[in-house]
C-alpha atoms as a PDB file:
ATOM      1  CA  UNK A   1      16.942  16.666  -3.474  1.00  0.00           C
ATOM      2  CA  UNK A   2      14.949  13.717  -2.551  1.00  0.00           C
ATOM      3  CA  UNK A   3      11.120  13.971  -2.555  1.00  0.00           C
ATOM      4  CA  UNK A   4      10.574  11.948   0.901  1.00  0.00           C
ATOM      5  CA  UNK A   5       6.259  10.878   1.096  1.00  0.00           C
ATOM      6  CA  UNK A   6       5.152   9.390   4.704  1.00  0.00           C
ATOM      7  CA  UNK A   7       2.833   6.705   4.958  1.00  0.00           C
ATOM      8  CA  UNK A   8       0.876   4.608   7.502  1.00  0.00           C
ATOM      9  CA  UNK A   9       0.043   0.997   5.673  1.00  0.00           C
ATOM     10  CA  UNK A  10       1.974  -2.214   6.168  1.00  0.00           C
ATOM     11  CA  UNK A  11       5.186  -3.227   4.568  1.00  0.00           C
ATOM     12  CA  UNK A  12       5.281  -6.823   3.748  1.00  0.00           C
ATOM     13  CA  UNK A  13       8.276  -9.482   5.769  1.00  0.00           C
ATOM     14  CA  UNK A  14       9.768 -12.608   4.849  1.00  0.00           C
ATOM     15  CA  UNK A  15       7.024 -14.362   6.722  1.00  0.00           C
ATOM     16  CA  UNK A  16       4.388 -13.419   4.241  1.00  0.00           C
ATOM     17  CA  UNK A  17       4.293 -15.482   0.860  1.00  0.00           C
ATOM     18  CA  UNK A  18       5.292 -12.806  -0.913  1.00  0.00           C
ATOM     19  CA  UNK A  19       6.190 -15.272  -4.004  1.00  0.00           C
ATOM     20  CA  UNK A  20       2.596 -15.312  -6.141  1.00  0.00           C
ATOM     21  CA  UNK A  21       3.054 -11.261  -6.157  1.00  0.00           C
ATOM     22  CA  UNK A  22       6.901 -11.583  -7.458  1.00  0.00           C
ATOM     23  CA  UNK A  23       5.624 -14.139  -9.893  1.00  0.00           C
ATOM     24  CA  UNK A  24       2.600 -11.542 -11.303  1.00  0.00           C
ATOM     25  CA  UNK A  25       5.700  -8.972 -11.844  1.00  0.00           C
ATOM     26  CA  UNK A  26       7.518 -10.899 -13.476  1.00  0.00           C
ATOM     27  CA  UNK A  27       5.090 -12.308 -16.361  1.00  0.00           C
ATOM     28  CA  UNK A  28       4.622  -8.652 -16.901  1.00  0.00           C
ATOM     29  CA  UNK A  29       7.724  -7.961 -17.657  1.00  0.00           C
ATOM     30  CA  UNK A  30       7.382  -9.863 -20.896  1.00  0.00           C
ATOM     31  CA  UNK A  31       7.676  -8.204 -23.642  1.00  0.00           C
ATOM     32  CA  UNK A  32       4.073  -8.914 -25.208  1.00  0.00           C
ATOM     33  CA  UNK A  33       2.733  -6.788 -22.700  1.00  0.00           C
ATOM     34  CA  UNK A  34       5.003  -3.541 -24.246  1.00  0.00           C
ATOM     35  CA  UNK A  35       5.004  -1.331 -20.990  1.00  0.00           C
ATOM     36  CA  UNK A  36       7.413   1.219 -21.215  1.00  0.00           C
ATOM     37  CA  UNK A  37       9.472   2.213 -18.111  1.00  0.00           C
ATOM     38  CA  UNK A  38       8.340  -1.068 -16.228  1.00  0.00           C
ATOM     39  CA  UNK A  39       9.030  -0.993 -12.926  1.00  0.00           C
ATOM     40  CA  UNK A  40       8.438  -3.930 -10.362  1.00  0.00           C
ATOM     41  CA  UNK A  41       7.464  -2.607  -6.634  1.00  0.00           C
ATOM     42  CA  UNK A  42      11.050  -3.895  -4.840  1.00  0.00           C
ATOM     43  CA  UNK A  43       9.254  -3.870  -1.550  1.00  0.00           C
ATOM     44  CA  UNK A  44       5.880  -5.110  -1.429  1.00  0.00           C
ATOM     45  CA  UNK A  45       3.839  -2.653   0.824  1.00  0.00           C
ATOM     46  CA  UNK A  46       0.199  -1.690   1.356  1.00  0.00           C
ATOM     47  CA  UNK A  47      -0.361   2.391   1.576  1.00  0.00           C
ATOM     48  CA  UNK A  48      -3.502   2.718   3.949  1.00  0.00           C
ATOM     49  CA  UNK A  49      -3.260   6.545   4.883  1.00  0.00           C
ATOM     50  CA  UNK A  50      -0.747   8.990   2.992  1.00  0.00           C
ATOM     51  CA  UNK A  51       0.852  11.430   5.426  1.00  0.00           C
ATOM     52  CA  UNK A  52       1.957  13.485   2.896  1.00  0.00           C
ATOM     53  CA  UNK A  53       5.839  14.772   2.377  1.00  0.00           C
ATOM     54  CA  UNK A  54       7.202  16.075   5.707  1.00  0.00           C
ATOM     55  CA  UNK A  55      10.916  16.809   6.935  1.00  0.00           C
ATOM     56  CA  UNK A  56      12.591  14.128   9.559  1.00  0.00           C
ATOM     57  CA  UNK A  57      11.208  17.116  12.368  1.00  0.00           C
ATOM     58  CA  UNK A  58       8.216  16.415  11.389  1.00  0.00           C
ATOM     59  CA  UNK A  59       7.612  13.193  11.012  1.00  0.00           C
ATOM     60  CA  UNK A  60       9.255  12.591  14.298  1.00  0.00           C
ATOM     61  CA  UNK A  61       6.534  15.153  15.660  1.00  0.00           C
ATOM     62  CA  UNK A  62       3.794  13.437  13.598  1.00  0.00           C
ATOM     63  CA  UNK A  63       5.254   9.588  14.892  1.00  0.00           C
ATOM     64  CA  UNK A  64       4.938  11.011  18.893  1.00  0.00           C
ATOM     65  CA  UNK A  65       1.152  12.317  18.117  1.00  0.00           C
ATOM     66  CA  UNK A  66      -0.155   8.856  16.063  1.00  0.00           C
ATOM     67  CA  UNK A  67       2.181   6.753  19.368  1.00  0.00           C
ATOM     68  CA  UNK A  68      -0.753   6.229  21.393  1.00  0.00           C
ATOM     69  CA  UNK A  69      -3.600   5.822  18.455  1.00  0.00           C
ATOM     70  CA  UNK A  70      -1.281   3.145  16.802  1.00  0.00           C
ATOM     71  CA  UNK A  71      -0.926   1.675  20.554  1.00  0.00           C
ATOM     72  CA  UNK A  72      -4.292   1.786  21.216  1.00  0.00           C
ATOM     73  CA  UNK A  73      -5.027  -0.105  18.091  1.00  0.00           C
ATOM     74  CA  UNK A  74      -2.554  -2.837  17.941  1.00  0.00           C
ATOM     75  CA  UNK A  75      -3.555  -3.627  21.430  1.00  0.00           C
ATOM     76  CA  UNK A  76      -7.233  -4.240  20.754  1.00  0.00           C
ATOM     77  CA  UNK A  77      -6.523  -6.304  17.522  1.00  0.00           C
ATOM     78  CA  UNK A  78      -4.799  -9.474  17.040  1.00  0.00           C
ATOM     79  CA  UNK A  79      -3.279  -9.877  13.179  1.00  0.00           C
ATOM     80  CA  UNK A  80      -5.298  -9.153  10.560  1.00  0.00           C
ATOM     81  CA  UNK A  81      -6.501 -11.723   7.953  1.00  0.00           C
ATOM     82  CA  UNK A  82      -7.134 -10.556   4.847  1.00  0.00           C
ATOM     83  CA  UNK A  83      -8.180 -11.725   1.337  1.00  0.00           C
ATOM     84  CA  UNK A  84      -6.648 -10.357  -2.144  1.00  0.00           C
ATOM     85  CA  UNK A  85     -10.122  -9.675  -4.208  1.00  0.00           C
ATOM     86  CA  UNK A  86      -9.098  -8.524  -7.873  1.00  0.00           C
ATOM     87  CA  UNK A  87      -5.987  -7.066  -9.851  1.00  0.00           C
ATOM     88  CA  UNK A  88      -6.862  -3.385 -11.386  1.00  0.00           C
ATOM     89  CA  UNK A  89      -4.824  -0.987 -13.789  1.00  0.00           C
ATOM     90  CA  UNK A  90      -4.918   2.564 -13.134  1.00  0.00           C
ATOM     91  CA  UNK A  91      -3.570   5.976 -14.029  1.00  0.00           C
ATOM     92  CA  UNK A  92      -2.659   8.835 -12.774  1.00  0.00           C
ATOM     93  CA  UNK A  93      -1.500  11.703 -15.109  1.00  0.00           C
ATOM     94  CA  UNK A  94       0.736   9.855 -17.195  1.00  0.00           C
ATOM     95  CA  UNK A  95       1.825   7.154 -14.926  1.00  0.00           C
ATOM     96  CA  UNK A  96       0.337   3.755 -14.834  1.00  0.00           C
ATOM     97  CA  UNK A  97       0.139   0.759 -12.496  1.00  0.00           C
ATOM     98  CA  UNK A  98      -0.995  -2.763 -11.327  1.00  0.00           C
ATOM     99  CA  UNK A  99      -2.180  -3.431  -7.973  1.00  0.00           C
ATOM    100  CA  UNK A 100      -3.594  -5.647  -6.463  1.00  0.00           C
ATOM    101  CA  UNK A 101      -6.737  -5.169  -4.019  1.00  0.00           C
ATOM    102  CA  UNK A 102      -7.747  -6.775  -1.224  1.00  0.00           C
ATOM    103  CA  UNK A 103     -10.470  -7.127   1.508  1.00  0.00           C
ATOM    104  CA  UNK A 104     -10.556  -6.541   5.534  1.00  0.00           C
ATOM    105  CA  UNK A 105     -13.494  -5.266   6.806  1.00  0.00           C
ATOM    106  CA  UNK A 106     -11.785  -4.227  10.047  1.00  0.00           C
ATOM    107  CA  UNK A 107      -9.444  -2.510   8.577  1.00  0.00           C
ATOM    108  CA  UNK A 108     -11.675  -0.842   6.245  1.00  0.00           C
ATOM    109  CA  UNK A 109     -14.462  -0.024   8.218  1.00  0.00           C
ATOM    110  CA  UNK A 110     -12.895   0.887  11.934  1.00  0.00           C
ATOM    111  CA  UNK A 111      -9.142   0.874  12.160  1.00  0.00           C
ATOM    112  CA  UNK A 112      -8.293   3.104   9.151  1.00  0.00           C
ATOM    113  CA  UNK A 113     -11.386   5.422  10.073  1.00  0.00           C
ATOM    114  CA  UNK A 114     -10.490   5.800  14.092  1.00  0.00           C
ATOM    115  CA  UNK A 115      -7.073   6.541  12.439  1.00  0.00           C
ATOM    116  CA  UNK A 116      -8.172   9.164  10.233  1.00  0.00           C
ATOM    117  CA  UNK A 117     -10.788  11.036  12.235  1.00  0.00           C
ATOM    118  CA  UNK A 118      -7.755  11.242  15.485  1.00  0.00           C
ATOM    119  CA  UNK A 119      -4.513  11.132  14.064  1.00  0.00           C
ATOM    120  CA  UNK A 120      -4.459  12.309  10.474  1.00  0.00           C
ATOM    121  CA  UNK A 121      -7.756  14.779  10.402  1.00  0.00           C
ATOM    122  CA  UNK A 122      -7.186  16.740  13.012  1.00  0.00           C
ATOM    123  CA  UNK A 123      -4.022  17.546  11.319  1.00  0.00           C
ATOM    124  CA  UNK A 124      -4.248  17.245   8.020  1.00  0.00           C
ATOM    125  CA  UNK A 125      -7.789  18.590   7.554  1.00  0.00           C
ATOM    126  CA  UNK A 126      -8.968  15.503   5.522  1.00  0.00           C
ATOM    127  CA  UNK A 127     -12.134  14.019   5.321  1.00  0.00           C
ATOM    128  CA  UNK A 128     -12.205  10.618   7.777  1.00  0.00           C
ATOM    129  CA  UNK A 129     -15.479   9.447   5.855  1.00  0.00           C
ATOM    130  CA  UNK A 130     -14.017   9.317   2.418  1.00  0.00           C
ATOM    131  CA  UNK A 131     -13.601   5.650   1.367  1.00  0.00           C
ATOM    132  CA  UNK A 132     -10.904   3.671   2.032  1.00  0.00           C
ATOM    133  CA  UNK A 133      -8.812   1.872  -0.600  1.00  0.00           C
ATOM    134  CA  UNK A 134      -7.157  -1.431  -0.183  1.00  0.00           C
ATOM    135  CA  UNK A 135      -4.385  -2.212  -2.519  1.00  0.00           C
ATOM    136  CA  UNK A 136      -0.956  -2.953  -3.004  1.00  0.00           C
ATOM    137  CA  UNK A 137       0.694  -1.652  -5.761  1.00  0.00           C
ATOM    138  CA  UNK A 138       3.011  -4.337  -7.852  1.00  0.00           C
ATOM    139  CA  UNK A 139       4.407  -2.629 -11.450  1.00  0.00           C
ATOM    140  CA  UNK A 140       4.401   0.958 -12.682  1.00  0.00           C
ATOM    141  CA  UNK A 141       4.759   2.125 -16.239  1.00  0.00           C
ATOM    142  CA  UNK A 142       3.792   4.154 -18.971  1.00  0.00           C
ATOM    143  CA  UNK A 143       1.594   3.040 -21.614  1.00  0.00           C
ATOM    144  CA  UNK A 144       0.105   4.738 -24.690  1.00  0.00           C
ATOM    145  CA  UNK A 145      -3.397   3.447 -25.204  1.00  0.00           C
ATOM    146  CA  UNK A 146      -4.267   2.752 -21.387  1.00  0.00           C
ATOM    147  CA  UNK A 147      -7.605   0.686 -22.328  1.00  0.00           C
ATOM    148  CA  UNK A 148      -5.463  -1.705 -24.435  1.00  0.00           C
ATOM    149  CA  UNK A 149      -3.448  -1.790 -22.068  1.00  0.00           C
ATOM    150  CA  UNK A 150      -5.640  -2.490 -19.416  1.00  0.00           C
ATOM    151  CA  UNK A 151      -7.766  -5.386 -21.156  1.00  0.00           C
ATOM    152  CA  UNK A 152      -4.194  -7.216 -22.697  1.00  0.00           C
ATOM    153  CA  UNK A 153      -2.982  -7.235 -18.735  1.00  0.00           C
ATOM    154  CA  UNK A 154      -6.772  -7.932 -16.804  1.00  0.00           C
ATOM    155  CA  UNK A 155      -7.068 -10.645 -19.796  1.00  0.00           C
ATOM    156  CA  UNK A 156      -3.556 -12.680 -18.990  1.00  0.00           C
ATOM    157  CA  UNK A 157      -2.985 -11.984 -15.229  1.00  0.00           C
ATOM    158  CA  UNK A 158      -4.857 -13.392 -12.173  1.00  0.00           C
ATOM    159  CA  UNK A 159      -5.507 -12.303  -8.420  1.00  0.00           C
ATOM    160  CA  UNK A 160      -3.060 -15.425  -6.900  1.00  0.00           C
ATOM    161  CA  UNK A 161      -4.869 -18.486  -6.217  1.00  0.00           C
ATOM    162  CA  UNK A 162      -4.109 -18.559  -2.585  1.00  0.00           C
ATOM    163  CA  UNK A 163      -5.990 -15.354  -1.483  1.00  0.00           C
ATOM    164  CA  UNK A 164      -5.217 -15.409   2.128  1.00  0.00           C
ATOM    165  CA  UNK A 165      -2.046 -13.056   3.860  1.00  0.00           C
ATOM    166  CA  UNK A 166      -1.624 -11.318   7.085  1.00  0.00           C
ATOM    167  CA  UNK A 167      -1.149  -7.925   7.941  1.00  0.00           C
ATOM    168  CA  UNK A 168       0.900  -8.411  11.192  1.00  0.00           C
ATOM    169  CA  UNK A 169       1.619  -4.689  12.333  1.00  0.00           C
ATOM    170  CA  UNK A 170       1.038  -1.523  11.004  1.00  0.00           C
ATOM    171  CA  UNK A 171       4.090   0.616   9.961  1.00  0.00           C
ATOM    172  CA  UNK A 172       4.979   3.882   9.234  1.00  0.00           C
ATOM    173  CA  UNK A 173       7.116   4.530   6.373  1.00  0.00           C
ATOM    174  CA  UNK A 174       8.709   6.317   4.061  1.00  0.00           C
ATOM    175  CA  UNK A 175       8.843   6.106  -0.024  1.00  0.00           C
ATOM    176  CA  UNK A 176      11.571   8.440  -1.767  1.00  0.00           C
ATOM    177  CA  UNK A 177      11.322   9.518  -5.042  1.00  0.00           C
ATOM    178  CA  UNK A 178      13.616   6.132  -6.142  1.00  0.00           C
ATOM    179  CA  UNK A 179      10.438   4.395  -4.835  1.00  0.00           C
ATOM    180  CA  UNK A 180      12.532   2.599  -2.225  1.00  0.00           C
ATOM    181  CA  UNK A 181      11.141   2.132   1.435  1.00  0.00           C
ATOM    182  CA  UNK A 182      12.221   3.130   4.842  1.00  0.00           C
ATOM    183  CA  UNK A 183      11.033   1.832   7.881  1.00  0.00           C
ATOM    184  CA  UNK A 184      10.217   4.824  10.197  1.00  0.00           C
ATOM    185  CA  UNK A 185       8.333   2.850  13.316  1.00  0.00           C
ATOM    186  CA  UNK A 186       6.728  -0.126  13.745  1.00  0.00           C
ATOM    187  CA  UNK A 187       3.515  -1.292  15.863  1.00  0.00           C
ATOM    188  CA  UNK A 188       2.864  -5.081  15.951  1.00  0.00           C
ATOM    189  CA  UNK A 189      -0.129  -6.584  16.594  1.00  0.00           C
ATOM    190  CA  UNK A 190      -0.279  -8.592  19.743  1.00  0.00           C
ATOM    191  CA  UNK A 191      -1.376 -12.535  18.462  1.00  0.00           C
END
């Protein structure tokens, strides 16, 4: 049985240059960098708020509720510049990663927590003032000394040159336990 996870964030189109984050996947799939069960992100996404696992009922339920938050937002925003800021390795249990954060204040500082505090709060009984996390993820793997790890990758792979992209909607989505994406609605901005 599939393990379905629900997410508002963005999933990246073939209008963004997604080519600088292909090309920081693929030097790590070298083989000096000895990550075990390396896996490259197949669609590039950004997670801003985790909806957690929910049946197609639900999420249909959930979609209906957010409709006129999402609308409300998209209409009072044009795209959304952003600005990638630094790569980081992290861990979670066993499971490691590479992503890549970035920087938008409006997204950070008003859209994500108007989102939270009347869409997802209300519901989820979460906490609309905890702080908001920009990233998008690029690799997973496991690694056995996670510092070494860390300072061989941080010491041979750059944030791309061109730190510019645009979000141009917000989507919600959902991630399967194959880590492959499905486009549940879409809201784009109005430019």
């Amino acid at each position: 049985m599939d393990n379905n996870s629900y997410y508002i964030g963005y999933i990246f189109n073939e209008n963004n240059n997604t080519n600088s984050l292909k090309t920081i996947q693929n030097i790590l799939s070298d083989s000096k960098f000895q990550l075990e069960n390396f896996e490259s992100v197949d669609q590039i996404h950004s997670p801003l708020i985790y909806l957690g696992n929910l049946n197609n009922e639900l999420i249909h339920d959930f979609v209906n509720y957010l409709n006129n938050l999402l609308m409300t937002v998209i209409n009072k925003n044009n795209e959304l510049k952003c600005n990638y800021t630094d790569l980081d390795v992290i861990k979670i249990n066993q499971n490691c990663g590479l992503i890549l954060n970035y920087e938008n204040d409006l997204l950070k500082n008003k859209i994500i927590p108007f989102l939270k505090k009347y869409g997802i709060d209300p519901i989820l009984n979460t906490n609309y003032l905890d702080p908001v996390l920009l990233y998008i993820p690029l690799v997973n793997f496991t690694c056995n000394n996670f510092s070494e790890t860390k300072e061989l990758i941080l010491n041979n792979v750059y944030a791309p040159k061109n730190k510019e992209f645009v979000i141009d909607s917000i989507n919600i989505y959902q991630k399967n336990n194959h880590n492959e994406l499905k486009l549940v609605s879409s809201y784009p901005f109005s430019t």
